[in-house]
C-alpha atoms as a PDB file:
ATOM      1  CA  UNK A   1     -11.299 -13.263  21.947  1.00  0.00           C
ATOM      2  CA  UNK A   2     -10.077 -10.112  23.519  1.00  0.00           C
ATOM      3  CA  UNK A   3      -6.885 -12.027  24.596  1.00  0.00           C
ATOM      4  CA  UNK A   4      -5.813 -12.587  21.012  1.00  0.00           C
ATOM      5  CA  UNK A   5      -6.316  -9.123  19.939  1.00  0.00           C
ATOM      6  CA  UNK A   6      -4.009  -8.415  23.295  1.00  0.00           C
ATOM      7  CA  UNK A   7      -1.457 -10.639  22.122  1.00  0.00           C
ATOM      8  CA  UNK A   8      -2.235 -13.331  25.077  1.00  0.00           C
ATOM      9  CA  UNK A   9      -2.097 -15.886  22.753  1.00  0.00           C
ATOM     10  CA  UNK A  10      -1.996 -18.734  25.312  1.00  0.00           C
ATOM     11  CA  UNK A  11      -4.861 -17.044  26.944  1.00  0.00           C
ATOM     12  CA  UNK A  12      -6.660 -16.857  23.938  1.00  0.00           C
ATOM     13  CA  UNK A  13      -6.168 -20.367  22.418  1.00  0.00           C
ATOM     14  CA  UNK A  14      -7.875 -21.543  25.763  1.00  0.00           C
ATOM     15  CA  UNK A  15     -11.364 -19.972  24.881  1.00  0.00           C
ATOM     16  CA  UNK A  16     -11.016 -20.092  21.213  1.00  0.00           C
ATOM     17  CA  UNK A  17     -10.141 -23.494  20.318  1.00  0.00           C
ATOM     18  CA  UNK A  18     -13.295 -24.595  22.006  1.00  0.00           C
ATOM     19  CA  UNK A  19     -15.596 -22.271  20.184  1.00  0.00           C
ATOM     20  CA  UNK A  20     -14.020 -23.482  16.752  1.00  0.00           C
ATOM     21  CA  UNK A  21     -14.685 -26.500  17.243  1.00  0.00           C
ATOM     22  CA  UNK A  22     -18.329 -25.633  18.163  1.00  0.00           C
ATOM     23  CA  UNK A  23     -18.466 -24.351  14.914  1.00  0.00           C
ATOM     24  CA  UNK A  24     -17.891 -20.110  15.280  1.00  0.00           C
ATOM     25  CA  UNK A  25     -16.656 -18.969  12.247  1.00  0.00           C
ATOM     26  CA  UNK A  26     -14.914 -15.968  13.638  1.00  0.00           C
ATOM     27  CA  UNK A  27     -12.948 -18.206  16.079  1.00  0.00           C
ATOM     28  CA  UNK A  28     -12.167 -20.678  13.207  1.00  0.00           C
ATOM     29  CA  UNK A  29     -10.249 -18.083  11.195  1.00  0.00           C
ATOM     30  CA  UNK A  30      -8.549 -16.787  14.622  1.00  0.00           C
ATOM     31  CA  UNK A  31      -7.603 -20.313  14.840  1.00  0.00           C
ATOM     32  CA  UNK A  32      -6.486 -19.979  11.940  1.00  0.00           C
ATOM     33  CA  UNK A  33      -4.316 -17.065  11.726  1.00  0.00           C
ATOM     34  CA  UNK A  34      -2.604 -18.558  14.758  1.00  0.00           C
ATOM     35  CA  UNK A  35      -1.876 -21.941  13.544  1.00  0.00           C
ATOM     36  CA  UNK A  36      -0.521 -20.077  10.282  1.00  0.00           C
ATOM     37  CA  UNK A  37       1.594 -17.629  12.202  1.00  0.00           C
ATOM     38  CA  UNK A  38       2.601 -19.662  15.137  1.00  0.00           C
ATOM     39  CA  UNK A  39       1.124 -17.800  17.919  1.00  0.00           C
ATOM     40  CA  UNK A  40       0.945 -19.547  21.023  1.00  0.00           C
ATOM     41  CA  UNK A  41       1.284 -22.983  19.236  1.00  0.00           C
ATOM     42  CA  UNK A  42       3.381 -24.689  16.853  1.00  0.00           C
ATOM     43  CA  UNK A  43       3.229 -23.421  13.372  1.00  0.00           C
ATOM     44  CA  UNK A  44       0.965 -26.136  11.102  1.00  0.00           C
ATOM     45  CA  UNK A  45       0.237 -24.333   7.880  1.00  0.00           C
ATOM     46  CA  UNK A  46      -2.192 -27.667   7.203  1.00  0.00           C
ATOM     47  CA  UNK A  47      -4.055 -26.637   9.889  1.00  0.00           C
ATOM     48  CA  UNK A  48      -4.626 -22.996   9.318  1.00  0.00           C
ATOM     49  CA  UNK A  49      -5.954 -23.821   5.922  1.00  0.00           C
ATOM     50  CA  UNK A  50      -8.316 -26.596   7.690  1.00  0.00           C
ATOM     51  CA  UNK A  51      -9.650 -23.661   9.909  1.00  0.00           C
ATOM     52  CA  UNK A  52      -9.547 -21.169   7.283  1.00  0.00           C
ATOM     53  CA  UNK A  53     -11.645 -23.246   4.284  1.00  0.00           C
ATOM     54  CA  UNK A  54     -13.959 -24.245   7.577  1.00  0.00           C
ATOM     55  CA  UNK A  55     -14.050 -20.599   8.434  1.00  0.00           C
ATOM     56  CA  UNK A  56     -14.709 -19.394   4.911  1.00  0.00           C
ATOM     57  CA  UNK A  57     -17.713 -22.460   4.136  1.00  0.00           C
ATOM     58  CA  UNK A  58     -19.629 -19.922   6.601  1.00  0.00           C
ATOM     59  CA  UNK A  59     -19.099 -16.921   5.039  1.00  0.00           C
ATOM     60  CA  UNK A  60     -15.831 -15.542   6.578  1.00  0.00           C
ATOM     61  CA  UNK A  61     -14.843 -13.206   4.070  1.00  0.00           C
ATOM     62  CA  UNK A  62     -11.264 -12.855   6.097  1.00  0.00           C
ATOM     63  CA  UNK A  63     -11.122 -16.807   5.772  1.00  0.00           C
ATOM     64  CA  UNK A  64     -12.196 -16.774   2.215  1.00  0.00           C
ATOM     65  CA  UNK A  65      -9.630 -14.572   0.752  1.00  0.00           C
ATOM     66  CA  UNK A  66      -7.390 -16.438   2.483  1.00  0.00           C
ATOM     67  CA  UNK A  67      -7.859 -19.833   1.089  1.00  0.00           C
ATOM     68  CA  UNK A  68      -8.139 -17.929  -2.137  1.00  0.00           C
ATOM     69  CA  UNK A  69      -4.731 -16.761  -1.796  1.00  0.00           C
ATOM     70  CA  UNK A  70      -3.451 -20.626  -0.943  1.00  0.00           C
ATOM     71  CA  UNK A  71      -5.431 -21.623  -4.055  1.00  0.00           C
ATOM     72  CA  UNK A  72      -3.996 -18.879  -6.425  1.00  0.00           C
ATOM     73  CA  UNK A  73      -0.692 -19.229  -4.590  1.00  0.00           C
ATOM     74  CA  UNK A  74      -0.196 -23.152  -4.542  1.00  0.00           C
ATOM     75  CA  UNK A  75       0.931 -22.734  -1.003  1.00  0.00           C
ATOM     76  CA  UNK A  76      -0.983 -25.809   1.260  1.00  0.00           C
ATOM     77  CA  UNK A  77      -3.478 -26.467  -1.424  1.00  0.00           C
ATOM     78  CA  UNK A  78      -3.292 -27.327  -4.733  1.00  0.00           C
ATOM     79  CA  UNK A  79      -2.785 -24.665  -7.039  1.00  0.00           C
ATOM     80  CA  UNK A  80      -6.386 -23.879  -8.642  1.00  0.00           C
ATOM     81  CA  UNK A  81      -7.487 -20.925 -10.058  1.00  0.00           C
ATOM     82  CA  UNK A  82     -10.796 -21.752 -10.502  1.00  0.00           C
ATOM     83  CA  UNK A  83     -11.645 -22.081  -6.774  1.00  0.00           C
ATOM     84  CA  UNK A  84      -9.472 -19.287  -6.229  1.00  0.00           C
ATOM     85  CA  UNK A  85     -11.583 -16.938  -8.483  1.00  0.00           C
ATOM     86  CA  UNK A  86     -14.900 -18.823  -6.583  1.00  0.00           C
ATOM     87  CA  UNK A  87     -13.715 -18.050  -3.167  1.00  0.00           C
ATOM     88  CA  UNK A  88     -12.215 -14.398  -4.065  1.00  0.00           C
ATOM     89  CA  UNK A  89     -15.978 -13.565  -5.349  1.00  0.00           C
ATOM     90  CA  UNK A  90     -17.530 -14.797  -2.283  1.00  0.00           C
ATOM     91  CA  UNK A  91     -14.943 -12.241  -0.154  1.00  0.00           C
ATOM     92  CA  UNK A  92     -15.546  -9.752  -2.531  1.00  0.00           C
ATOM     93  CA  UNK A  93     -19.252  -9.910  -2.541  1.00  0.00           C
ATOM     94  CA  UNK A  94     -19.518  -8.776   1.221  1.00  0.00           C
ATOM     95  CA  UNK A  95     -17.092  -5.615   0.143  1.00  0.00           C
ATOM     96  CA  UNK A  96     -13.346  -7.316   1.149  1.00  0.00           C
ATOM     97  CA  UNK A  97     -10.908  -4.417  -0.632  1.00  0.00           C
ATOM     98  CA  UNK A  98      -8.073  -7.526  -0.583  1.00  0.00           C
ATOM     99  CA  UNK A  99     -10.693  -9.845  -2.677  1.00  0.00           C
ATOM    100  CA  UNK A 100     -11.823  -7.583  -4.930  1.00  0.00           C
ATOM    101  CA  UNK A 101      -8.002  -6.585  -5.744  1.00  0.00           C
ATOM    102  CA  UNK A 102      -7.376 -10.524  -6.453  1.00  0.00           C
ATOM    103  CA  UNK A 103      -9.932 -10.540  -8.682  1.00  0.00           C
ATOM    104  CA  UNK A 104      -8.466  -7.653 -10.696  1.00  0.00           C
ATOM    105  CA  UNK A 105      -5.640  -8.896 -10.462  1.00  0.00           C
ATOM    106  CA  UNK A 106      -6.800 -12.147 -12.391  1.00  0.00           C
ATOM    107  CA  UNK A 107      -8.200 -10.379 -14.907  1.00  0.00           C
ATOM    108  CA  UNK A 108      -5.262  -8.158 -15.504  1.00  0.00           C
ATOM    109  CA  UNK A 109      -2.876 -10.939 -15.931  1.00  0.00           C
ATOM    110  CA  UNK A 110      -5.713 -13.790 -17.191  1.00  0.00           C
ATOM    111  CA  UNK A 111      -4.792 -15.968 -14.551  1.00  0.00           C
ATOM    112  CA  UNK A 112      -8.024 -18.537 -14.819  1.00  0.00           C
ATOM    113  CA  UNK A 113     -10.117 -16.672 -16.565  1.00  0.00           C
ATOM    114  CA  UNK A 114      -9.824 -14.720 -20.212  1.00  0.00           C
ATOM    115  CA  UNK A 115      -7.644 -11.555 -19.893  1.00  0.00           C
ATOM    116  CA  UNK A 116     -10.108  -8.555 -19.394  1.00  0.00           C
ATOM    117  CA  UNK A 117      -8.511  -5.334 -18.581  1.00  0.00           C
ATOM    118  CA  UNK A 118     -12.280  -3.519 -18.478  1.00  0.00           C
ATOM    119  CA  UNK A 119     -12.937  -6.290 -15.858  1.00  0.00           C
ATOM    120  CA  UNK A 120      -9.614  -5.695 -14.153  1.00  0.00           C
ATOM    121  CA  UNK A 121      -9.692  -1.882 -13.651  1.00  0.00           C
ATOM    122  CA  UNK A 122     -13.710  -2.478 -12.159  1.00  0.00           C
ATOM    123  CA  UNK A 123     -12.618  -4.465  -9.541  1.00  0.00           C
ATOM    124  CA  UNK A 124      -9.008  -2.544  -8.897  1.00  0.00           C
ATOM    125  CA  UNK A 125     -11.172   0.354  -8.320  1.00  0.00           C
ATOM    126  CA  UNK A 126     -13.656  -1.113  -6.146  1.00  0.00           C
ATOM    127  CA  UNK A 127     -10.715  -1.748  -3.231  1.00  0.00           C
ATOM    128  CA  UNK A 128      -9.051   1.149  -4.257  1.00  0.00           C
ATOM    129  CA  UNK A 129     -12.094   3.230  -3.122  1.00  0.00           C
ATOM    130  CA  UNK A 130     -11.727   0.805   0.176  1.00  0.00           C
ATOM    131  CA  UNK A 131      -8.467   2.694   0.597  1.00  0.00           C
ATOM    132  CA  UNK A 132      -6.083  -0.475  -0.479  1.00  0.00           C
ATOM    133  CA  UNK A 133      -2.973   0.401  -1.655  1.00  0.00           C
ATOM    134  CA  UNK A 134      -1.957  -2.290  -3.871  1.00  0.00           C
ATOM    135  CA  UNK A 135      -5.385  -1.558  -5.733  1.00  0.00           C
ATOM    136  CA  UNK A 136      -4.746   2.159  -5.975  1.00  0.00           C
ATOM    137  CA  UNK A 137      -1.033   0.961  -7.676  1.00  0.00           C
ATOM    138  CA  UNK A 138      -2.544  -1.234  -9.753  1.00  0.00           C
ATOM    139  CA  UNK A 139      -5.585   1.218 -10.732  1.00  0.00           C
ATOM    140  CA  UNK A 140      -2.478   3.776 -11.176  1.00  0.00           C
ATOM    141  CA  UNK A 141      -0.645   1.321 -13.288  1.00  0.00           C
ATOM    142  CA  UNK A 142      -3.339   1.221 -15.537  1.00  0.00           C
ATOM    143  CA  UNK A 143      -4.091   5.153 -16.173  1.00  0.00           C
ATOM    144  CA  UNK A 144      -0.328   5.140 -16.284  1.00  0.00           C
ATOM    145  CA  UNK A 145       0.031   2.635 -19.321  1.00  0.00           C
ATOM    146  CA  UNK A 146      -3.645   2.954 -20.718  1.00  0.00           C
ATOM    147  CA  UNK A 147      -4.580  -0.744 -20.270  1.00  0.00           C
ATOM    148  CA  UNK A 148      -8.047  -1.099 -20.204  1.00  0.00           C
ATOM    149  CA  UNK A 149      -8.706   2.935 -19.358  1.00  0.00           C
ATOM    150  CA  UNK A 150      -8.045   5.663 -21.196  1.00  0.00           C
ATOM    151  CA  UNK A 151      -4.268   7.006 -20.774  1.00  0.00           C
ATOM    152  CA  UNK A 152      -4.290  10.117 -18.057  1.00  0.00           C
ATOM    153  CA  UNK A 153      -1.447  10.777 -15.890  1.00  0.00           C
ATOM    154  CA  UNK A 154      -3.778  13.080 -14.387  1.00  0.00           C
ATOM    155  CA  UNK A 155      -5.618   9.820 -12.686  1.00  0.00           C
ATOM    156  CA  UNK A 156      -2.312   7.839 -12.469  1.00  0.00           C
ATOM    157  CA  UNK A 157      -0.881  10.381 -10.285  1.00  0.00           C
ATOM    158  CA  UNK A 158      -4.255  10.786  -8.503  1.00  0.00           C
ATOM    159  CA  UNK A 159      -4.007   6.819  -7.688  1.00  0.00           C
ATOM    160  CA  UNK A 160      -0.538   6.453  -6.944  1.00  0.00           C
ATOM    161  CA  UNK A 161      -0.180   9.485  -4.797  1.00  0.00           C
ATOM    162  CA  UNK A 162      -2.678   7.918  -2.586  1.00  0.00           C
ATOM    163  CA  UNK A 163      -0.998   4.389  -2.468  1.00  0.00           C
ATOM    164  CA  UNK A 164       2.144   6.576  -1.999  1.00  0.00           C
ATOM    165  CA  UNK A 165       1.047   8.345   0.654  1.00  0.00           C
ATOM    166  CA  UNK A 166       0.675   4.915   2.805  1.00  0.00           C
ATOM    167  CA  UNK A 167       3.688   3.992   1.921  1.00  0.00           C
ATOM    168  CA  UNK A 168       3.507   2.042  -1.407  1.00  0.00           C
ATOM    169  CA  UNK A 169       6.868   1.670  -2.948  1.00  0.00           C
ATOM    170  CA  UNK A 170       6.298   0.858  -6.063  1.00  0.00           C
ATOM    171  CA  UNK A 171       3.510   3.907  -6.236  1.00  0.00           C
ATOM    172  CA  UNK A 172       6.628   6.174  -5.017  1.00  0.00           C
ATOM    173  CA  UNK A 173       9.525   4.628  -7.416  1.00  0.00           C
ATOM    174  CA  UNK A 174       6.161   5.178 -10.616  1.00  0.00           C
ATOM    175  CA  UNK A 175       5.078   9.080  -9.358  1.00  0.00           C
ATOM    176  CA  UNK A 176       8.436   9.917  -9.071  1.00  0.00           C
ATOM    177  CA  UNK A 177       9.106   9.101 -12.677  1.00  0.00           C
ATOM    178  CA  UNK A 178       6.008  10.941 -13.837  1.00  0.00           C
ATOM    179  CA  UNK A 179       7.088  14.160 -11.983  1.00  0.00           C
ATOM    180  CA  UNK A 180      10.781  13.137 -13.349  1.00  0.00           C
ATOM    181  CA  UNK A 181       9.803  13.582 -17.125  1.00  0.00           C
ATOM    182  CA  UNK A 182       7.172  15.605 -16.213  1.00  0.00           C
ATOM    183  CA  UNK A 183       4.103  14.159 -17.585  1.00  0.00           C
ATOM    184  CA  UNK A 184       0.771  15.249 -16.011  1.00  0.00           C
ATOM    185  CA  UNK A 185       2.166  18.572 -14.220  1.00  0.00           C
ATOM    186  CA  UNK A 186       3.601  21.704 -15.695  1.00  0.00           C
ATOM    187  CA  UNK A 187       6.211  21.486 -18.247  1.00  0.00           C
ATOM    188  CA  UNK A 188       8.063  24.980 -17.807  1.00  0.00           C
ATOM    189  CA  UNK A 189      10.246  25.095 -14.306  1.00  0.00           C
ATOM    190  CA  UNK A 190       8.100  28.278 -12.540  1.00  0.00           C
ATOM    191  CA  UNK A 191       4.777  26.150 -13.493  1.00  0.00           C
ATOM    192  CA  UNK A 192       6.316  22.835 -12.325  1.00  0.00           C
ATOM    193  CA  UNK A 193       7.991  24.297  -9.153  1.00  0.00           C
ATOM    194  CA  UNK A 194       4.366  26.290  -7.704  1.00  0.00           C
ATOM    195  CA  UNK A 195       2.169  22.339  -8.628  1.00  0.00           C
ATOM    196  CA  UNK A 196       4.812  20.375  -6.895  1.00  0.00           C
ATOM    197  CA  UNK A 197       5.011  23.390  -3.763  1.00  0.00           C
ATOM    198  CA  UNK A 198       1.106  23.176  -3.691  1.00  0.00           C
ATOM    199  CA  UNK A 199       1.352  19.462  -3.827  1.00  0.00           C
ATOM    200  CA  UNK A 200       3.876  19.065  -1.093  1.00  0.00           C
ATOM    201  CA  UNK A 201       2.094  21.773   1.451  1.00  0.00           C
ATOM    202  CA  UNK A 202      -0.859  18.877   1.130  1.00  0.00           C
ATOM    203  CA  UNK A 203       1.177  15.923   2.433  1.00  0.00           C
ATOM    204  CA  UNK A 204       1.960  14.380  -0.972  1.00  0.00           C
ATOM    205  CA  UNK A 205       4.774  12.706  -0.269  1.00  0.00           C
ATOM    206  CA  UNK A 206       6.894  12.386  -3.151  1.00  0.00           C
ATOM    207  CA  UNK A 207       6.396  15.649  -4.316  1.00  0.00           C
ATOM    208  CA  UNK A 208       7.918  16.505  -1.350  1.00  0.00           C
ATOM    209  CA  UNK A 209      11.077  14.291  -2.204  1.00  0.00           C
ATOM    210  CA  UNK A 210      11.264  15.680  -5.753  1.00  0.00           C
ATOM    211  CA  UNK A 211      10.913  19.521  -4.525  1.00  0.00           C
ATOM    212  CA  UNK A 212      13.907  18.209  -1.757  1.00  0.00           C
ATOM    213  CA  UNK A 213      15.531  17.477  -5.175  1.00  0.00           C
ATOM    214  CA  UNK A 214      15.187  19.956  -7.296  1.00  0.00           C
ATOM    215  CA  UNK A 215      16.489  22.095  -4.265  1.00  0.00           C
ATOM    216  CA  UNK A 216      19.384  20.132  -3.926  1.00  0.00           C
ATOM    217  CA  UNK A 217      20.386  19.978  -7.602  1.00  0.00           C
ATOM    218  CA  UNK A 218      19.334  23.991  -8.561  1.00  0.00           C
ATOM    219  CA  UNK A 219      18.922  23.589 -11.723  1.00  0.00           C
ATOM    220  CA  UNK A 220      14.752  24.295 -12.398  1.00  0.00           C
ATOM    221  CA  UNK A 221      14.898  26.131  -9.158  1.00  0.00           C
ATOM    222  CA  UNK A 222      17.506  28.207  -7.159  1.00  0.00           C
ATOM    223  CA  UNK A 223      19.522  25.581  -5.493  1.00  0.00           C
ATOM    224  CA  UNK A 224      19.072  25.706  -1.269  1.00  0.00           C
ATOM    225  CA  UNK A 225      20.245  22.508   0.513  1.00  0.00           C
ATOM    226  CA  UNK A 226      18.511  23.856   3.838  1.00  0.00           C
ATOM    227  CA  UNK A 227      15.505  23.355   1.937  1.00  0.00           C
ATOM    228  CA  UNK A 228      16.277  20.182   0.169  1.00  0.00           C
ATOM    229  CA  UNK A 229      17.247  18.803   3.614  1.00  0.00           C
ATOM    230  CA  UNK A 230      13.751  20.104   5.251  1.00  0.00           C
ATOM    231  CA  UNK A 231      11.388  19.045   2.673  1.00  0.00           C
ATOM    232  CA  UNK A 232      13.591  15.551   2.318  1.00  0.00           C
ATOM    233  CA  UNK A 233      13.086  15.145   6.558  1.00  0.00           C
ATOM    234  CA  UNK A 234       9.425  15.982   6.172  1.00  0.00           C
ATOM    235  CA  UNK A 235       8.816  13.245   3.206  1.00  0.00           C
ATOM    236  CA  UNK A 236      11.389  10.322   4.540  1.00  0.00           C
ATOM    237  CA  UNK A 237       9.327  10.969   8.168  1.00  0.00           C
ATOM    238  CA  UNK A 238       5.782  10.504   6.444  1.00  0.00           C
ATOM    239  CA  UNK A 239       6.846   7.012   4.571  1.00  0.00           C
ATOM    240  CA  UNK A 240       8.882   7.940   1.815  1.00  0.00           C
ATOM    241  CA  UNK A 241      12.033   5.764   2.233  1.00  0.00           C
ATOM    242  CA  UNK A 242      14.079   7.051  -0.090  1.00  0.00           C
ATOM    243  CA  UNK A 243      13.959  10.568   0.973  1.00  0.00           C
ATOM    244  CA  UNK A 244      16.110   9.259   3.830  1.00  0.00           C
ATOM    245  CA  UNK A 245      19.321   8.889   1.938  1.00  0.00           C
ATOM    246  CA  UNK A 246      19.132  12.171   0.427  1.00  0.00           C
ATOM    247  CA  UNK A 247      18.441  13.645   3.725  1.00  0.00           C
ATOM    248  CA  UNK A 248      21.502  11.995   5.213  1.00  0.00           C
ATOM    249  CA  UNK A 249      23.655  12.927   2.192  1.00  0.00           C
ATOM    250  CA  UNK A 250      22.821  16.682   2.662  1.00  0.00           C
ATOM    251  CA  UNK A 251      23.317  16.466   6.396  1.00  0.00           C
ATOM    252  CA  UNK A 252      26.936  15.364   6.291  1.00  0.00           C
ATOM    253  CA  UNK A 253      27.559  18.718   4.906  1.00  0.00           C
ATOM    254  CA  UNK A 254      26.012  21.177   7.424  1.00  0.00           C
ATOM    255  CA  UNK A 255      27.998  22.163  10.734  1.00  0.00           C
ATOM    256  CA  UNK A 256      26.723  21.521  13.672  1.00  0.00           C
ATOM    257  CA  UNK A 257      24.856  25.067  13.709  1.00  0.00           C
ATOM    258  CA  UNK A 258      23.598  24.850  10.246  1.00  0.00           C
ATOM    259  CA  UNK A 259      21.883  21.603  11.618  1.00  0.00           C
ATOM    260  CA  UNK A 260      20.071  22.075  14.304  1.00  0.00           C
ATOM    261  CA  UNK A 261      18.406  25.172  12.624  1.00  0.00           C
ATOM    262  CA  UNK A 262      17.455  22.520   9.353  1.00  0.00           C
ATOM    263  CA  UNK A 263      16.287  20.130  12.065  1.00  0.00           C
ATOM    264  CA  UNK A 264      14.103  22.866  13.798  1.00  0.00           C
ATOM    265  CA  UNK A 265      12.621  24.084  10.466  1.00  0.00           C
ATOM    266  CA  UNK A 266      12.115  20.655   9.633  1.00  0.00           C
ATOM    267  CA  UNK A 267       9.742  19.585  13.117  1.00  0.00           C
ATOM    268  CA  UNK A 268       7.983  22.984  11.783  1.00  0.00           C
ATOM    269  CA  UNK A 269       7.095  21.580   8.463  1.00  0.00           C
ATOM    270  CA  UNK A 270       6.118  18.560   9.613  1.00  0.00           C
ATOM    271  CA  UNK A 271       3.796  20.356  12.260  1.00  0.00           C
ATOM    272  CA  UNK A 272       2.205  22.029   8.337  1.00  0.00           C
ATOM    273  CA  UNK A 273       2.446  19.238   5.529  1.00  0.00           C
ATOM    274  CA  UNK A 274       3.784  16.198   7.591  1.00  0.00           C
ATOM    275  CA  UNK A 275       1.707  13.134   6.017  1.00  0.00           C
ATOM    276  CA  UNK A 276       0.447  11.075   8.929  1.00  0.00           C
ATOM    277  CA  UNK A 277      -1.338   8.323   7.069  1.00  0.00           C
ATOM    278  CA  UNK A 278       1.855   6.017   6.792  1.00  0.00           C
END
C-alpha cells in the first residue's frame, strides 16, 4: 500500500481493492478513506462506511472511530448513539487518542449516556496525554470552568498552552483571555511581564502574542513596537494566526530601514523561542 501513502492512488486502488475484498482489514479502511475522500475513484460515502464498519468488525481501531463518528454524526448511518459509544470503546480500548476524546466528549455533553463530567475529564485526559489537541482544549475547558475537576487556571493554562501550541484556536482565543484578566499568572505588571517573558523564551505561543501586545500598547510595560512586531512575527510563524494581523498593523508603520532590522531580529528569535510543533 506504499502507493497510497505516495499519493498514487490509481496505483494503489489496483493492489488494494483486491486485498479488501480478501478480507485485510488495513486495506478495507484504505478502501475506505478513498471511497470517502474520492481518491482515485468516484466519491461513494455508502461505500466508505461499507469498508469502514467491515474494517472496524476486525478490530481496526482507525475504522472504528470512524463509523463511530457516522453513528454520532448521522452522516451515512443512522444517527445512534448507542453504537456510537460501542464502537468509540472498542477504538479506545487499543489506545486511539480520537476515540477516547469521543467518549469524553459524550459524557461531557450526555449524548447517549447520563452526563458524567468525572467520566468526561478521564477519558479527555487519556488522548490528551496522546498529544490530541481537541482533548487538551477540552481537558483545559474543564480546569478552566471547574466541571467535573477542581477549578485551576494553573492546569487550564497547562492544557491549553499545549493544544495552543499545535495550533488550536479555540485553546489560543481561551489562554489569551486568561493572560487578558490575568488569572493564573502574576497580577502586578513587573510579575506578569518576567512569567509571560519566561513563557514566551519556551515557545508558548500566545504568550508570545500577548507580550507582542503589551509592547505595542505600553501601558504594563514600556511601549516598543520593534518588539511588539518581533515577538508578534515569532508567534504568527509558530501557529498563532492572529498574531499575523498585529504584525502587519505594526509593519505599515516602520520605514523601509526600521524593517528589515525588525525582520532580522525577528529570524533571530525564531532561531531561540520559535515553536516548531505547529
Amino acid at each position: 500500500m506504499l502507493a497510497h501513502t505516495e499519493g498514487d492512488y490509481e496505483l494503489a486502488l489496483e493492489s488494494i481493492e483486491p486485498l479488501a475484498e480478501s478480507g485485510d482489514a488495513e486495506a478495507q479502511q484504505v478502501l475506505a478513506e478513498m471511497y470517502e475522500k474520492g481518491l482515485g475513484l468516484e466519491q461513494d460515502p455508502e461505500l466508505a462506511a461499507k469498508w469502514y464498519l467491515s474494517a472496524a468488525e476486525k478490530g481496526n481501531a482507525t475504522a472504528q472511530v470512524k463509523i463511530a463518528g457516522m453513528y454520532l454524526r448521522g452522516q451515512v448511518l443512522k444517527k445512534d448513539y448507542w453504537e456510537a459509544m460501542k464502537w468509540s470503546r472498542k477504538a479506545a480500548l487499543r489506545g486511539n487518542a480520537e476515540a477516547q476524546a469521543n467518549i469524553g466528549y459524550m459524557f461531557f455533553d450526555g449524548i447517549g449516556v447520563s452526563q458524567d463530567y468525572n467520566e468526561a475529564a478521564k477519558w479527555y485526559r487519556k488522548a490528551a496525554e496522546q498529544n490530541l489537541p481537541s482533548a487538551q482544549h477540552d481537558l483545559g475547558v474543564m480546569y478552566h470552568q471547574g466541571k467535573g475537576l477542581e477549578q485551576d487556571y494553573n492546569s487550564a493554562i497547562a492544557w491549553y498552552s499545549k493544544a495552543a501550541n499545535q495550533g488550536f484556536r479555540q485553546s489560543q482565543d481561551n489562554l489569551s483571555n486568561l493572560y487578558s484578566n490575568r488569572l493564573g499568572i502574576p497580577k502586578d505588571d513587573a510579575s506578569m511581564f518576567k512569567w509571560l517573558l519566561e513563557r514566551a523564551q519556551n515557545r508558548d505561543v500566545t504568550a508570545q502574542f500577548s507580550l507582542a501586545n503589551l509592547y505595542q500598547q505600553g501601558d504594563a510595560i514600556p511601549g516598543n513596537p520593534r518588539l511588539a512586531y518581533v515577538w508578534a512575527g515569532v508567534a504568527a510563524a509558530g501557529g498563532y494566526f492572529k498574531a499575523q494581523n498585529l504584525r502587519n498593523s505594526i509593519e505599515s508603520d516602520f520605514t523601509p530601514e526600521q524593517l528589515a532590522e525588525a525582520r532580522e531580529q525577528a529570524r533571530e528569535f525564531w532561531s531561540l523561542y520559535g515553536n516548531n510543533d505547529a
